[in-house]
Protein backbone atom coordinates (compact mmCIF):
# COMPACT_ATOMS: atom_id res chain seq x y z
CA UNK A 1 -78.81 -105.65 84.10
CA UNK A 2 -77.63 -105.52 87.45
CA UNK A 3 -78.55 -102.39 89.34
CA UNK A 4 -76.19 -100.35 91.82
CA UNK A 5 -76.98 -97.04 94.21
CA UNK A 6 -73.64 -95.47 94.54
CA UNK A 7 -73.87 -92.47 97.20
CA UNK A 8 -71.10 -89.72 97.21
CA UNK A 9 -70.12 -86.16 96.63
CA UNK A 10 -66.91 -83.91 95.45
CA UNK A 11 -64.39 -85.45 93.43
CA UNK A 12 -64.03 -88.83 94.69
CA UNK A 13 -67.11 -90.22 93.70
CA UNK A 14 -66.64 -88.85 90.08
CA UNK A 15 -63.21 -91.23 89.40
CA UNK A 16 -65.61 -94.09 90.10
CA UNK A 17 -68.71 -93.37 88.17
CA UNK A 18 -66.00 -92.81 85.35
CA UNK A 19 -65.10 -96.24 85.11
CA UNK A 20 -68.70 -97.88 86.33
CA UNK A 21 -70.17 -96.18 83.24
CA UNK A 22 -67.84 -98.34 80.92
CA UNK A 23 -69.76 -100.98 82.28
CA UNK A 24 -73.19 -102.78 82.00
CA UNK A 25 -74.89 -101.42 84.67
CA UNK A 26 -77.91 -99.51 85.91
CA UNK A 27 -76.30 -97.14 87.88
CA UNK A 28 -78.22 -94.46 90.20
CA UNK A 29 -76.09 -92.36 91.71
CA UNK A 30 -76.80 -90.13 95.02
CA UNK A 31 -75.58 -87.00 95.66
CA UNK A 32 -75.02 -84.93 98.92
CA UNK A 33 -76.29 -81.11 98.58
CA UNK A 34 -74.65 -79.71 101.54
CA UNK A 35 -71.44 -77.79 100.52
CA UNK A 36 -71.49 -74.01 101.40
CA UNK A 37 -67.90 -73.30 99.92
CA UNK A 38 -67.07 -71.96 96.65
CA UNK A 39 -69.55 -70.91 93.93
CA UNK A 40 -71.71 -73.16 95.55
CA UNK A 41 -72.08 -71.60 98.72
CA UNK A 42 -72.58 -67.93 96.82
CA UNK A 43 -75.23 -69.52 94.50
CA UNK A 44 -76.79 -71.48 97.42
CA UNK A 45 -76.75 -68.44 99.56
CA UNK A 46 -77.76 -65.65 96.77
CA UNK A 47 -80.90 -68.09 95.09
CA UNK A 48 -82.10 -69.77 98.15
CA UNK A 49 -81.28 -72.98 96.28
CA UNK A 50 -79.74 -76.40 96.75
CA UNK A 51 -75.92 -76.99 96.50
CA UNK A 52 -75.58 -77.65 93.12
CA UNK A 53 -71.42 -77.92 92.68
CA UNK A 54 -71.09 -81.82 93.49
CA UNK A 55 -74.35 -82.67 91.37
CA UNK A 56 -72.51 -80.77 88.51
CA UNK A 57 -69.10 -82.53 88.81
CA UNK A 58 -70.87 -85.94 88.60
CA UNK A 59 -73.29 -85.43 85.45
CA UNK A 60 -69.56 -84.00 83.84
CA UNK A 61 -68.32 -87.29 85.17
CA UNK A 62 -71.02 -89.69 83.56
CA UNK A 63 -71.46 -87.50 79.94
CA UNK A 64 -71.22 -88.68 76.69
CA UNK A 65 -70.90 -85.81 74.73
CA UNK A 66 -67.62 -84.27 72.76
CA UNK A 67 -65.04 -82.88 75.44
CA UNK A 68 -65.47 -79.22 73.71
CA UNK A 69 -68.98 -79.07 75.62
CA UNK A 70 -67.32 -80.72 78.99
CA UNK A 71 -65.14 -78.55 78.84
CA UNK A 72 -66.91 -75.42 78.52
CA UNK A 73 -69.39 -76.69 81.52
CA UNK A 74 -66.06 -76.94 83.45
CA UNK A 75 -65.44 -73.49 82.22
CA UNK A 76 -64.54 -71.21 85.51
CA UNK A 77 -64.51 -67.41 85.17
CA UNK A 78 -61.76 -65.76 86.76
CA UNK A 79 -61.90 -62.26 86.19
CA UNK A 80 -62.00 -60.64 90.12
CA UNK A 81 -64.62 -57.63 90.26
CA UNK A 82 -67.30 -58.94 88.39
CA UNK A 83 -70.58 -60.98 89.43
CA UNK A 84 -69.36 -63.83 87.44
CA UNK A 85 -65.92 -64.35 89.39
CA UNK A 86 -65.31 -67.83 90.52
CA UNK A 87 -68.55 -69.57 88.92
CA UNK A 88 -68.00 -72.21 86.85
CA UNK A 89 -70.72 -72.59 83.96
CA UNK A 90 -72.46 -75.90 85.21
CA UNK A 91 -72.94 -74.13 88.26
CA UNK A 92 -74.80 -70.90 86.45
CA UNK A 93 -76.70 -73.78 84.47
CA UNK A 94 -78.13 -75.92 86.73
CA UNK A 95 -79.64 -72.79 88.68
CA UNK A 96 -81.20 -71.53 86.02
CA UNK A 97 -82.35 -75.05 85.40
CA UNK A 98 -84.10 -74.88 88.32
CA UNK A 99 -85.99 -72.67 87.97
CA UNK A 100 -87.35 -73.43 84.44
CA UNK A 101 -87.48 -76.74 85.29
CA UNK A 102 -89.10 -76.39 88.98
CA UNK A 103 -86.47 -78.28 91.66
CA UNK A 104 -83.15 -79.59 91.55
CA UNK A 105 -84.42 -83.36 90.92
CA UNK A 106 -85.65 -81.91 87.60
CA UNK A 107 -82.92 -79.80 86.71
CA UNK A 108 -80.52 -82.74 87.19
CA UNK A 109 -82.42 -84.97 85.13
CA UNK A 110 -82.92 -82.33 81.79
CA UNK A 111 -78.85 -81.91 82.36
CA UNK A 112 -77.97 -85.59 82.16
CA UNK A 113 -80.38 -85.68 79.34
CA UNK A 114 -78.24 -83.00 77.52
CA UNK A 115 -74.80 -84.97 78.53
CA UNK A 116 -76.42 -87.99 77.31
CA UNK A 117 -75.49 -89.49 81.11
CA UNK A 118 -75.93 -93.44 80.97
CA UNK A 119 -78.21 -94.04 84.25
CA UNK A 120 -79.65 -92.45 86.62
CA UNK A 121 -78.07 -88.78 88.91
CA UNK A 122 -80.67 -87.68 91.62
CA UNK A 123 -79.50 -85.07 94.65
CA UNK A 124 -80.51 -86.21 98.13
CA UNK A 125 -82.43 -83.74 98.89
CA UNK A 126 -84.43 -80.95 97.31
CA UNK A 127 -84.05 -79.24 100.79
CA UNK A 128 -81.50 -76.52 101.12
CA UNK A 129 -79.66 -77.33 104.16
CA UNK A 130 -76.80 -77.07 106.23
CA UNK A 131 -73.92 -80.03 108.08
CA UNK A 132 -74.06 -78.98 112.40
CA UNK A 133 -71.41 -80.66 113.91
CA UNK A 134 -71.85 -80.72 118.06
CA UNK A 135 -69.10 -79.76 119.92
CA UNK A 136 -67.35 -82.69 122.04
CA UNK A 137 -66.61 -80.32 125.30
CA UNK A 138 -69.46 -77.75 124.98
CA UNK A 139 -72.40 -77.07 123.43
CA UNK A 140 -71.12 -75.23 120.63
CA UNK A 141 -72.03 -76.12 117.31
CA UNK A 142 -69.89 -75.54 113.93
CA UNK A 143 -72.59 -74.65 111.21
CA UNK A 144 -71.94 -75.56 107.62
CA UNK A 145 -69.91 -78.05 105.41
CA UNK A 146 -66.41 -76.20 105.36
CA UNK A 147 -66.33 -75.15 109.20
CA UNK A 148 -67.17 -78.77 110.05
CA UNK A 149 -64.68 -79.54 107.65
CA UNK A 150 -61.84 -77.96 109.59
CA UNK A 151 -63.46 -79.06 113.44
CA UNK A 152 -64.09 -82.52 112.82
CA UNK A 153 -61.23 -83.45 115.95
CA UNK A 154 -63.85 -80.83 117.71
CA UNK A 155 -67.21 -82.73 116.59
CA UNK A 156 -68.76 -85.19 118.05
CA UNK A 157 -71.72 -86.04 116.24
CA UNK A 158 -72.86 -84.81 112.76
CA UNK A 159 -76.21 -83.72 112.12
CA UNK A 160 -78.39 -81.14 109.66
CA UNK A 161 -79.70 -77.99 110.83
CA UNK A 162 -83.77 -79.57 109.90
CA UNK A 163 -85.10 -82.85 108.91
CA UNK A 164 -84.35 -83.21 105.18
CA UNK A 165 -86.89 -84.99 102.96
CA UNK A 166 -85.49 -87.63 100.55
CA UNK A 167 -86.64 -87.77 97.07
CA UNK A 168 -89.04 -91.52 97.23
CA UNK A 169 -86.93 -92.45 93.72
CA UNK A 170 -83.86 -92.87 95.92
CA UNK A 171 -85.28 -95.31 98.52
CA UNK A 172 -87.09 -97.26 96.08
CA UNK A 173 -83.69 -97.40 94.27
CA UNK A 174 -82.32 -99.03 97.34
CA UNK A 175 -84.63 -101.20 97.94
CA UNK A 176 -84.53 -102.59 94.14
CA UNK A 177 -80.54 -102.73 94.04
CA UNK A 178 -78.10 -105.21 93.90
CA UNK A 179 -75.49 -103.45 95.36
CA UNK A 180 -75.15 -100.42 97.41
CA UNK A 181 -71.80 -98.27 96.81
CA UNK A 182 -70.55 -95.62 99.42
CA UNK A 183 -67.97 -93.95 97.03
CA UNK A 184 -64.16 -92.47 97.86
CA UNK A 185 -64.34 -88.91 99.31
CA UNK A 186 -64.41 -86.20 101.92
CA UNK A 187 -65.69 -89.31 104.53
CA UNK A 188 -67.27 -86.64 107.00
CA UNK A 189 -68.25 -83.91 104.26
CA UNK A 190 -69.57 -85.73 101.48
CA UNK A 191 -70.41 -89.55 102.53
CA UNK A 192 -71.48 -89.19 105.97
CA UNK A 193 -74.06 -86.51 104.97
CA UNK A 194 -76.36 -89.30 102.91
CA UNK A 195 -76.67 -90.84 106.74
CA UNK A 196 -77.68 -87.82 108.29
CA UNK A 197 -80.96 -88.66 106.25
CA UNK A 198 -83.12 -91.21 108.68
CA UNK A 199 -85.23 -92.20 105.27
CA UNK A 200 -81.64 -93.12 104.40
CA UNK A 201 -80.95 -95.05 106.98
CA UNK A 202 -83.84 -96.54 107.00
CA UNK A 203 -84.11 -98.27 103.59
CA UNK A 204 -80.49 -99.41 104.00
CA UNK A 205 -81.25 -101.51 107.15
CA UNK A 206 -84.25 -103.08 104.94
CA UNK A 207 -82.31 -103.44 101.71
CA UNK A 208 -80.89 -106.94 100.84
CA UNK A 209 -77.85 -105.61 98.98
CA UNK A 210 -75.07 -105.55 100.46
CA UNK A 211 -73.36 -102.28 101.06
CA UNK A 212 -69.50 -101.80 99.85
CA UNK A 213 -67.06 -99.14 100.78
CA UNK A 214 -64.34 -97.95 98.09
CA UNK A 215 -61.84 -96.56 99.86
CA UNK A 216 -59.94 -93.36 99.95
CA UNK A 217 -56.49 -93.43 98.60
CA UNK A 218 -55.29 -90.86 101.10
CA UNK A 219 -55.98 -89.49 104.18
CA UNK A 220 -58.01 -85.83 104.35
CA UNK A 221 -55.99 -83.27 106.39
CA UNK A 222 -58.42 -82.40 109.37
CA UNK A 223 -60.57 -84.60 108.84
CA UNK A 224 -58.98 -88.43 108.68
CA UNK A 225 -55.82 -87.92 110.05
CA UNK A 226 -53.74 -91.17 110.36
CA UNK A 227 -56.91 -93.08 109.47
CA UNK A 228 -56.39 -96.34 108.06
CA UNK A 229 -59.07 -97.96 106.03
CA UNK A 230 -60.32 -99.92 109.36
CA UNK A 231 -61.40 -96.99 110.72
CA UNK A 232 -63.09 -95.32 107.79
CA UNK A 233 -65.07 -98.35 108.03
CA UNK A 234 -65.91 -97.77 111.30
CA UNK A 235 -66.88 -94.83 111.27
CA UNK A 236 -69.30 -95.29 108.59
CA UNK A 237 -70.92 -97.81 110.82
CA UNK A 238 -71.39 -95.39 113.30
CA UNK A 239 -73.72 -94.02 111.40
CA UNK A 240 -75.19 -96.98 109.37
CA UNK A 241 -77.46 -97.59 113.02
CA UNK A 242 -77.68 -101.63 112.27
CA UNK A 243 -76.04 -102.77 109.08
CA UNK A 244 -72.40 -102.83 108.56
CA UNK A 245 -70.73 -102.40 105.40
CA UNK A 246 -70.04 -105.83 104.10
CA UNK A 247 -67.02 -105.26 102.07
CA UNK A 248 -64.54 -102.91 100.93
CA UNK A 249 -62.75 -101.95 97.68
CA UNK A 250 -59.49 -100.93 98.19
CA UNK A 251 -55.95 -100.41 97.26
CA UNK A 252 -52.62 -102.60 98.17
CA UNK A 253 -50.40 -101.32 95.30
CA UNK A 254 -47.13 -99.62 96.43
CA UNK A 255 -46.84 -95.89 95.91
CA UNK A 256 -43.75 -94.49 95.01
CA UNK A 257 -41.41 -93.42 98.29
CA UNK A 258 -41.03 -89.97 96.12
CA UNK A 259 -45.14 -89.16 95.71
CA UNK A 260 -45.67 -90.25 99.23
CA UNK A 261 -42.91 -88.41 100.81
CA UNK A 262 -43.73 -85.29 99.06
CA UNK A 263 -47.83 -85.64 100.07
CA UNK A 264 -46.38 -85.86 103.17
CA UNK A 265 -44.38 -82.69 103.45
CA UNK A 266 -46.55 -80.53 101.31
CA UNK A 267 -50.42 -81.45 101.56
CA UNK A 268 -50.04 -83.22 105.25
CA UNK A 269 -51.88 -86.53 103.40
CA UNK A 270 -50.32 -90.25 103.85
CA UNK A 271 -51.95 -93.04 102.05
CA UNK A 272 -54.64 -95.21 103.90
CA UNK A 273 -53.16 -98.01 105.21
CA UNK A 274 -55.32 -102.05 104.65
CA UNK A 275 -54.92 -102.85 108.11
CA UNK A 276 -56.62 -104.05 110.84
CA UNK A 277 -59.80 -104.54 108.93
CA UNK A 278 -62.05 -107.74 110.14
CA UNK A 279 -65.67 -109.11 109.55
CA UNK A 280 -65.43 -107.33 105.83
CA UNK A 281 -64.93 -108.98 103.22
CA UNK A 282 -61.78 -107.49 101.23
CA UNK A 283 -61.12 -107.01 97.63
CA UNK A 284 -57.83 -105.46 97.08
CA UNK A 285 -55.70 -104.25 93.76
CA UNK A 286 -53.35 -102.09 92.54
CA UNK A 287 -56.13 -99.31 91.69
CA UNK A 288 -54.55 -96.12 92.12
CA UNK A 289 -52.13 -94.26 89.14
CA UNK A 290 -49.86 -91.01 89.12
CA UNK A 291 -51.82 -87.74 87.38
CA UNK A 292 -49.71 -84.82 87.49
CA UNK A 293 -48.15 -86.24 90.72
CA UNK A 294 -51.47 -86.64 92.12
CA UNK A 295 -52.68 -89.98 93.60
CA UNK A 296 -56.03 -90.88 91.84
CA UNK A 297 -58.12 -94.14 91.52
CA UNK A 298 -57.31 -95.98 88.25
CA UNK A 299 -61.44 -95.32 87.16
CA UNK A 300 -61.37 -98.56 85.21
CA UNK A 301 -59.38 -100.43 87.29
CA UNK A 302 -61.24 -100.01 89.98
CA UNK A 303 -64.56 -100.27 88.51
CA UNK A 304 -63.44 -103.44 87.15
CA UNK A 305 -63.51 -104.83 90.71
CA UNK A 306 -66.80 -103.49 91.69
CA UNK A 307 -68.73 -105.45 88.48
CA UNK A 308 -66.25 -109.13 88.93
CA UNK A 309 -67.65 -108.76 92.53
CA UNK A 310 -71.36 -107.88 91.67
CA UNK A 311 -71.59 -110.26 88.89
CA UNK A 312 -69.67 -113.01 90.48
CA UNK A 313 -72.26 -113.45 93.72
CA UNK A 314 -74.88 -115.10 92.05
């Protein structure tokens, strides 16, 4: 069984391991633990602990249980006032898993043993820790995930507030895989962060798989303004310090003049345009559909094109 590392965070990445589940593969999937916003950043702040959120939305992502028990996991409580407001029940879960269990690596692992998760969910880091983004004009610094969020025209370089210390499973799973995934998402927020990690970085300029890039469907207000797959691309190879990604995934179906217009005019998000892209190979298809007038990857359809290309290079 072939074996892929697919790194990510937030929803994007959760669309994808959706349809790569379907599939026969040996999937180990990396998550970043650096959002501060939300229930997250209470629990994170309140526990001394880990992000947890993104860890949570993936193991929902990859379950095989009866949707009753995903959906009570998704379960958010909303009364204002109380200690419980705005905490979804993964969230409460996994912190209390980790401290019966010992660390976040272990909580996650007891969790996907619950959902019955088909391969492998490990967070980056066990490290609680924080996305700096330097200041392009001055020395100031914008601490934490949703103030570099909303500076990233501001922000030169990306960086955590300490050395983090990556989990060894992770970089032998890169060395060991046959492909290497960077999944859709918040590109600066929850993709970047994995290469913020030098051990990282490291065992993806040794590893012989080559790395792909699924792309976003849509620009991120703030953050990839007018970006066009081209220069998501490049900007992960900014950070990659030697390799290159070595091909994308990405959409060339026609969305509908209505959806687009009205992303435009209400959410400030266009869809990320195929051009300009050279020396990466390109495997384009009509991945995306329509959810409640939101522009999603089609989870099978685009899976489908990761495992044609990863069983078709041999």
């Amino acid at each position: 069984m072939k074996k892929v590392v697919v790194f990510g965070g937030g929803t994007g990445i959760s669309n994808l391991l959706s349809g790569l589940k379907l599939f026969p593969l040996d999937v180990t999937t990396v998550v970043a633990v650096s959002d501060n916003g939300s229930s997250t950043g209470v629990l994170k702040e309140e526990l001394d602990i880990p992000a947890v959120g993104d860890i949570g939305k993936v193991l929902l992502s990859m379950a095989n249980v009866d949707q009753d028990f995903i959906d009570l996991l998704r379960y958010r409580f909303y009364k204002e006032g109380t200690s419980l407001h705005n905490h979804p029940v993964r969230n409460i879960m996994l912190a209390a898993l980790i401290d019966t269990k010992g660390s976040l690596t272990e909580a996650t692992k007891y969790m996907a043993k619950i959902l019955q998760v088909k391969g492998t969910v490990l967070p980056l880091t066990e490290d609680k820790v924080e996305l700096v983004g330097e200041g392009k004009r001055s020395n100031k610094e914008y601490f934490g995930e949703e103030c570099v969020s909303q500076n990233i025209s501001k922000i030169k370089k990306l960086r955590y507030d300490h050395e983090v210390h990556v989990n060894k499973e992770i970089t032998d799973a890169i060395k060991d895989a046959d492909l290497i995934i960077f999944s859709p998402g918040s590109l600066y927020t929850s993709i970047l962060p994995h290469l913020l990690a030098h051990q990282i970085v490291e065992a993806l300029n040794e590893a012989k798989a080559p790395l792909m890039y699924v792309s976003n469907l849509v620009t991120q207000p703030g953050e990839t303004d007018g970006y066009s797959v081209s220069d998501h691309i490049d900007v992960l190879n900014s950070y990659l310090d030697g390799r290159k990604i070595d091909v994308v995934v990405a959409n060339n179906g026609a969305v509908d003049k209505r959806i687009r217009r009205k992303y435009l005019d209400m959410e400030h998000k266009d869809v990320v345009g195929l051009d300009g892209i050279s020396d990466v190979k390109v495997i384009a298809g009509d991945i995306f559909e329509i959810e409640n007038e939101k522009i999603r990857h089609d989870d099978l359809k685009t899976a489908y094109l990761v495992f044609s290309y990863i069983m078709n290079r041999e």
